[in-house]
Protein backbone atom coordinates (compact mmCIF):
# COMPACT_ATOMS: atom_id res chain seq x y z
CA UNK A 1 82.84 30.49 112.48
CA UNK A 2 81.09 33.90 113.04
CA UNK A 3 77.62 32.14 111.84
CA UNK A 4 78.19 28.73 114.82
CA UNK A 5 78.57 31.55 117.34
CA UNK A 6 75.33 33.23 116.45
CA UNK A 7 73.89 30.10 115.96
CA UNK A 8 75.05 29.17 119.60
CA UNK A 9 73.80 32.16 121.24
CA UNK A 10 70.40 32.08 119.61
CA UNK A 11 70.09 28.43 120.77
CA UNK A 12 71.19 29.42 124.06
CA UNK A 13 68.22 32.55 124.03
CA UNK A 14 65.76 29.47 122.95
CA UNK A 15 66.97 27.37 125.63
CA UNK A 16 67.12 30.22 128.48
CA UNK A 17 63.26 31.11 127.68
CA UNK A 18 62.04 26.84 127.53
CA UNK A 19 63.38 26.98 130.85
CA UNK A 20 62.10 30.03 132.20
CA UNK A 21 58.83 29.45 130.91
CA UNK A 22 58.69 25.59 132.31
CA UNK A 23 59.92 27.02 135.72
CA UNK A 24 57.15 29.73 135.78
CA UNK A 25 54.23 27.00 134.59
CA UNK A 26 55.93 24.77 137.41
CA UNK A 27 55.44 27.90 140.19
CA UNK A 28 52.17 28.73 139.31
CA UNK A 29 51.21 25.27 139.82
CA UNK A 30 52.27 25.03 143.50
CA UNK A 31 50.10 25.90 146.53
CA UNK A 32 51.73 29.37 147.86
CA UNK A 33 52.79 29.79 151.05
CA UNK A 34 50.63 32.60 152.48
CA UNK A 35 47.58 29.84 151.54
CA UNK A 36 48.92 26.70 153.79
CA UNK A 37 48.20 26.76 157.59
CA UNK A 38 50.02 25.62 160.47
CA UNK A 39 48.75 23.00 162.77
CA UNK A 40 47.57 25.44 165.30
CA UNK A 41 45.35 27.08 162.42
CA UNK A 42 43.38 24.09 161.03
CA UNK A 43 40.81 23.65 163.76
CA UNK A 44 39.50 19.98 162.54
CA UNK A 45 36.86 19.40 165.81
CA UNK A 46 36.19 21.18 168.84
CA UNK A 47 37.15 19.60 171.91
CA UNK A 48 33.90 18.61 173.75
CA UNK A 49 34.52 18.08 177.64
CA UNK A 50 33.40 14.39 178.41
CA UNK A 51 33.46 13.37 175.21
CA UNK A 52 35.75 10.00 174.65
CA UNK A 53 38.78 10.68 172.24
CA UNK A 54 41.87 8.27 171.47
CA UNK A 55 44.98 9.04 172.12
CA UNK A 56 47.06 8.78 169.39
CA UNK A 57 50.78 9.56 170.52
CA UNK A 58 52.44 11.06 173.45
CA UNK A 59 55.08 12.93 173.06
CA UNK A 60 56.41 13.31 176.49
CA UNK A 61 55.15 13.22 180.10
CA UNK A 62 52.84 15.93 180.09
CA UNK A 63 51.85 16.10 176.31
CA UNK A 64 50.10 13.94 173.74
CA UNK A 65 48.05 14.02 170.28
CA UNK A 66 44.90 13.32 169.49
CA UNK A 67 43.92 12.82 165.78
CA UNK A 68 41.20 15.19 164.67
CA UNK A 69 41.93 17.27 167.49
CA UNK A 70 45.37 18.62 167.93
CA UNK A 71 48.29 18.38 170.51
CA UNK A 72 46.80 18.60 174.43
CA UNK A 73 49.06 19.88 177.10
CA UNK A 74 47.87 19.13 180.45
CA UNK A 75 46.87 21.48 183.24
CA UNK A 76 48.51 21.54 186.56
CA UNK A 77 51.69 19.45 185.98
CA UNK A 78 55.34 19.45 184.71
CA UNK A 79 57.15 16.44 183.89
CA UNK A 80 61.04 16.86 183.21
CA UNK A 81 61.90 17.52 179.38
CA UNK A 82 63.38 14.74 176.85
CA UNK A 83 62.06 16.40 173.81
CA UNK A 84 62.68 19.90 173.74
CA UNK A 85 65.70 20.57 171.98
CA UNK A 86 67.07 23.18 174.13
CA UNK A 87 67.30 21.14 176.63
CA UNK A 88 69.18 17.87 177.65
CA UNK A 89 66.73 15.12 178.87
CA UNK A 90 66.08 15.24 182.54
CA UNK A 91 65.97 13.08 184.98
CA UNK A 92 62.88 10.72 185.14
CA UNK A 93 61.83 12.15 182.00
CA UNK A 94 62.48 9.09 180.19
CA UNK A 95 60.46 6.67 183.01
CA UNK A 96 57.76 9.77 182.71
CA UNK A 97 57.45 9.65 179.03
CA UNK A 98 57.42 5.67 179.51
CA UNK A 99 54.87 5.97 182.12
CA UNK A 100 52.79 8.16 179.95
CA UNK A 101 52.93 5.65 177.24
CA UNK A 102 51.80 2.74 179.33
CA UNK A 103 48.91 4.85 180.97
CA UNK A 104 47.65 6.82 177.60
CA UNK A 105 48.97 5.60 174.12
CA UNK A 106 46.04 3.97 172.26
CA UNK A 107 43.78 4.54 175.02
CA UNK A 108 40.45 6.24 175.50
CA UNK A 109 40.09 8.86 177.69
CA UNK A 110 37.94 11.85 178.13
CA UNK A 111 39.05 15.47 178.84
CA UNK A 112 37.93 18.52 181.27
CA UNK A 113 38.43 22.13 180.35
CA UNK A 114 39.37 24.70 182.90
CA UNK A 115 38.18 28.13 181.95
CA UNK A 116 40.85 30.22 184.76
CA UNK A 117 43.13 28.29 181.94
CA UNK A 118 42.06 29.84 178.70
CA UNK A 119 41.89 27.17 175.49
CA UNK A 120 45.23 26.76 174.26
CA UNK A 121 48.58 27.58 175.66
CA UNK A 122 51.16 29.87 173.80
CA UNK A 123 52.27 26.73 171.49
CA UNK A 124 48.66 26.06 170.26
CA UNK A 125 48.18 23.07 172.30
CA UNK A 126 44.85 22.45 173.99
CA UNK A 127 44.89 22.83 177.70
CA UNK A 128 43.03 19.68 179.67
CA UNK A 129 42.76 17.29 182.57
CA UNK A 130 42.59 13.91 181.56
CA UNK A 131 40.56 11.12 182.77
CA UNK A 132 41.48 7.91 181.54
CA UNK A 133 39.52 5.06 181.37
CA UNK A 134 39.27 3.34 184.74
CA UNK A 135 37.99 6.82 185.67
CA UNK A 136 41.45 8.27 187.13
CA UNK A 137 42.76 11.63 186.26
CA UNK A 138 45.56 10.56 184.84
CA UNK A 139 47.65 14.11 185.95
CA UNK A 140 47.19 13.34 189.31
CA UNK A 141 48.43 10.33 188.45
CA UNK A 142 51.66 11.29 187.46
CA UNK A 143 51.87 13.89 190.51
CA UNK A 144 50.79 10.98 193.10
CA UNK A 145 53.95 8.18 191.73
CA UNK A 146 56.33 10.97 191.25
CA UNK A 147 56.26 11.35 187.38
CA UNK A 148 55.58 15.31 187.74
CA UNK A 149 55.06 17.49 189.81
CA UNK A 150 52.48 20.45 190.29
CA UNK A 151 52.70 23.56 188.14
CA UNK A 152 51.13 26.71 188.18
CA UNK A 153 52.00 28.50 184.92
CA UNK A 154 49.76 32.16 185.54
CA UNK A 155 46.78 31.83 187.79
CA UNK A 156 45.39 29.26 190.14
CA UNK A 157 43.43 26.40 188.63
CA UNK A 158 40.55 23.90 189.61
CA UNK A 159 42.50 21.54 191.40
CA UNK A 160 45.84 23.25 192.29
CA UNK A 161 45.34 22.08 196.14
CA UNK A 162 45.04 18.30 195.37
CA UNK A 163 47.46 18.25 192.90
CA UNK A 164 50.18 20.53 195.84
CA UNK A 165 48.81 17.54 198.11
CA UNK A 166 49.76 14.90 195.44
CA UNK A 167 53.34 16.01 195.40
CA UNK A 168 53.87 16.38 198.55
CA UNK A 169 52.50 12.97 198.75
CA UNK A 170 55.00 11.65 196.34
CA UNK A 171 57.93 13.51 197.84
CA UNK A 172 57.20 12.21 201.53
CA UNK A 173 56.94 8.91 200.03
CA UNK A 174 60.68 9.29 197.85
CA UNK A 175 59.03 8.55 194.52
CA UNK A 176 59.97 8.75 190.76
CA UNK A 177 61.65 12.33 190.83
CA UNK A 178 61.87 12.74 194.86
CA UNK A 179 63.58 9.16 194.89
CA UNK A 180 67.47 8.76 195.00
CA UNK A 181 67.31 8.50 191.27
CA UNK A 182 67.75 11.89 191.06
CA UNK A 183 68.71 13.08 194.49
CA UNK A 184 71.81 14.70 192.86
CA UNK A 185 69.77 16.62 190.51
């Protein structure tokens, strides 16, 4: 009896260091996680201003991806949330995400920079105007039919009148977000 109890525990040693030792050759084998880099870090391509891209997704109104280039947030506009989960969706976020869609998803287009901008906002994501290609900008766009409406987030930008114009525009005219839809709101 004494001798199946040693014999037990010394199977159990033998069996505890297999293990160990698989689970260590198994560790070393992985990539570590102070060597993989976020999105933000892996800069694939420089954005080159007139340069044709394709859009590759939109996320919401105001954001979309571009493969081998990274996430672009556009200057001068706010479109209500239906992504960020904080948030409940807001009104004519849905149409504006819809509206994006239609107007960018799959598309070519071709971005301009704005240097009172900086690069990148606070998320990583490239900061642009976006021409699309019948030669519209496509966030004036969105201000003009009532998908969004101006934003300033720090400083003044490039074309912070026309864009205040736009919305006012839109709002005279009851459209998208200064329609009845969401007059309650």
């Amino acid at each position: 009896m004494k001798n199946k109890n040693i014999y037990r525990i010394v199977l159990f040693i033998i069996l505890f260091i297999f293990i160990y030792y698989e689970r260590t050759e198994i560790e070393n084998d992985l990539p570590q996680v102070e060597n993989i880099a976020t999105e933000a870090e892996i800069e694939i391509e420089d954005p080159q201003e007139g340069e044709i891209y394709y859009v590759s997704r939109v996320v919401d109104g105001d954001t979309f991806k571009i493969d081998k280039l990274g996430t672009i947030r556009l200057i001068g506009i706010d479109t209500p949330e239906t992504v960020d989960p904080r948030k409940e969706v807001q009104c004519y976020g849905v149409e504006a995400s819809n509206k994006a869609k239609e107007l960018l998803e799959g598309k070519e287009i071709t971005l301009e920079f704005d240097n009172s901008q900086g690069d990148v906002d606070n998320y990583g994501r490239i900061l642009a105007y976006v021409y699309m290609e019948d030669g519209r900008m496509f966030n004036e766009v969105m201000i003009l039919e009532g998908y969004a409406h101006e934003y300033t987030y720090n400083t003044p930008y490039k074309y912070q009148n026309e864009f205040k114009i736009a919305e006012n525009n839109a709002r005279e005219s009851k459209l998208g977000l200064w329609g009845p839809i969401c007059a309650d709101n």
